[in-house]
Protein backbone atom coordinates (compact mmCIF):
# COMPACT_ATOMS: atom_id res chain seq x y z
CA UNK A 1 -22.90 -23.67 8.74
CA UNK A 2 -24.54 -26.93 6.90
CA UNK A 3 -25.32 -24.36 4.14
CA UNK A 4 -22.14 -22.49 3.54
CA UNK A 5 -19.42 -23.70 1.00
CA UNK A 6 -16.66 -21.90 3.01
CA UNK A 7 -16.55 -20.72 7.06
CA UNK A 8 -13.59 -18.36 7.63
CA UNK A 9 -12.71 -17.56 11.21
CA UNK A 10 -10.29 -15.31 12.20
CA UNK A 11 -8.83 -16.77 15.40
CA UNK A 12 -8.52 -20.04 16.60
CA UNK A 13 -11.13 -19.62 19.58
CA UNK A 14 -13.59 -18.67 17.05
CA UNK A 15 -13.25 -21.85 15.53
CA UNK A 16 -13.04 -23.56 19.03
CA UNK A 17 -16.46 -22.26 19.48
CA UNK A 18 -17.45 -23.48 16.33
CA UNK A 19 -16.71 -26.67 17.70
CA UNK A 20 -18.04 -26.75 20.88
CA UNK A 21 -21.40 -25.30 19.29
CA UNK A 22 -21.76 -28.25 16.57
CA UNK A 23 -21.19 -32.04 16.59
CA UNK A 24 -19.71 -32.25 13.28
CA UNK A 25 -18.24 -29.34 11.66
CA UNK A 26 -17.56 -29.59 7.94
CA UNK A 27 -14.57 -29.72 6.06
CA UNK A 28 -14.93 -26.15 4.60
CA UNK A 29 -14.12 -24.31 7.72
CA UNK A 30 -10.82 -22.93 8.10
CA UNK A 31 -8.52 -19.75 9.81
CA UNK A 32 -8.39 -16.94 7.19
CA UNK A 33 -4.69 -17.02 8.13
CA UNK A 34 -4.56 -20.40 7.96
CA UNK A 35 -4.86 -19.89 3.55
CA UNK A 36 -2.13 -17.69 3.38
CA UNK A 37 1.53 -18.61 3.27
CA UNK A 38 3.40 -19.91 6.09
CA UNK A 39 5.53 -17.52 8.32
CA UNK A 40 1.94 -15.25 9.36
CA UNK A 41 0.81 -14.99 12.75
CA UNK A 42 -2.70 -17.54 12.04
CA UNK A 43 -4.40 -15.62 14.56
CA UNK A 44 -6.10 -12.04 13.95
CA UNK A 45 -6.62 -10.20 17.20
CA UNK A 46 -10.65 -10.20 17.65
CA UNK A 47 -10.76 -6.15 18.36
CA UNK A 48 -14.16 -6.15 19.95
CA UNK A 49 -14.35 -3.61 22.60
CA UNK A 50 -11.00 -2.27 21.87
CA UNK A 51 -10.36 0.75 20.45
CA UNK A 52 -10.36 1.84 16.70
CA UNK A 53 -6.64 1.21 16.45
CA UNK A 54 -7.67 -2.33 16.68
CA UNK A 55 -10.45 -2.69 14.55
CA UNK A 56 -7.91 -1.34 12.01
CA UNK A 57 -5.34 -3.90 12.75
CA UNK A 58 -7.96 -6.16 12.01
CA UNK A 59 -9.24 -4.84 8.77
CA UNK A 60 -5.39 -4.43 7.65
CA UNK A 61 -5.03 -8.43 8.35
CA UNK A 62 -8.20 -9.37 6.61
CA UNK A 63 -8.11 -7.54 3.86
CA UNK A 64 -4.23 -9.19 3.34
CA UNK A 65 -5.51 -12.09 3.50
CA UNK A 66 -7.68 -11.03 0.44
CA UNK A 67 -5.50 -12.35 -2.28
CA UNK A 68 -5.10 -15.84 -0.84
CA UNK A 69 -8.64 -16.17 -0.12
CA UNK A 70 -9.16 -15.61 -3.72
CA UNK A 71 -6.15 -18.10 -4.89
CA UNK A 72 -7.95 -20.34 -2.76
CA UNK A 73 -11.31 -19.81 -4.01
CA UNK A 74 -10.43 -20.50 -7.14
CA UNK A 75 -8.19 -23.19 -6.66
CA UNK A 76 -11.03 -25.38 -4.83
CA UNK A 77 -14.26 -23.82 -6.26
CA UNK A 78 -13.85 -23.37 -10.19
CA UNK A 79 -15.99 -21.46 -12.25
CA UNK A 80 -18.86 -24.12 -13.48
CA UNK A 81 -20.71 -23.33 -16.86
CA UNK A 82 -24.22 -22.94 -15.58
C-alpha cells in the first residue's frame, strides 16, 4: 500500500478494512465511485460468491468508472519527460 501511487476500492468496507489493517493509510486511496461524478451509487456490490449476474454488474460498474479513472489519472499524475 506504502508502494502504490493510487489504491482503488470498490466499496466502502473495503476501504474500512483498509483501515482497520494499517495505522496510517495514505492519501492516494480512494472509492472508484468516489472519482466519478456525483449522483452514482459510491458503492459497487462486492459479487463474491454470488452468481455470474453479479460479477457482471460489477464489471459493468468498473469498467464505467473507466473514463474518470483516467480524467483523474491524468489530472493528478501528468506525463513526466523521463
Amino acid at each position: 500500500l506504502d508502494r502504490s501511487f493510487l489504491t482503488l476500492c470498490m466499496a466502502a468496507s473495503h476501504l474500512s478494512a483498509i483501515k482497520m489493517q494499517f495505522e496510517n493509510i495514505p492519501d492516494n486511496v480512494y472509492l472508484i465511485r468516489g472519482l466519478m461524478d456525483e449522483g452514482q451509487q459510491i458503492d459497487i456490490p462486492d459479487p463474491v460468491g454470488l452468481s455470474l449476474h453479479a460479477y457482471e454488474v460489477c464489471r459493468d460498474a468498473v469498467a464505467a468508472a473507466i473514463p474518470s479513472i483516467i480524467d483523474f489519472l491524468k489530472e493528478n499524475y501528468p506525463k513526466q519527460d523521463c
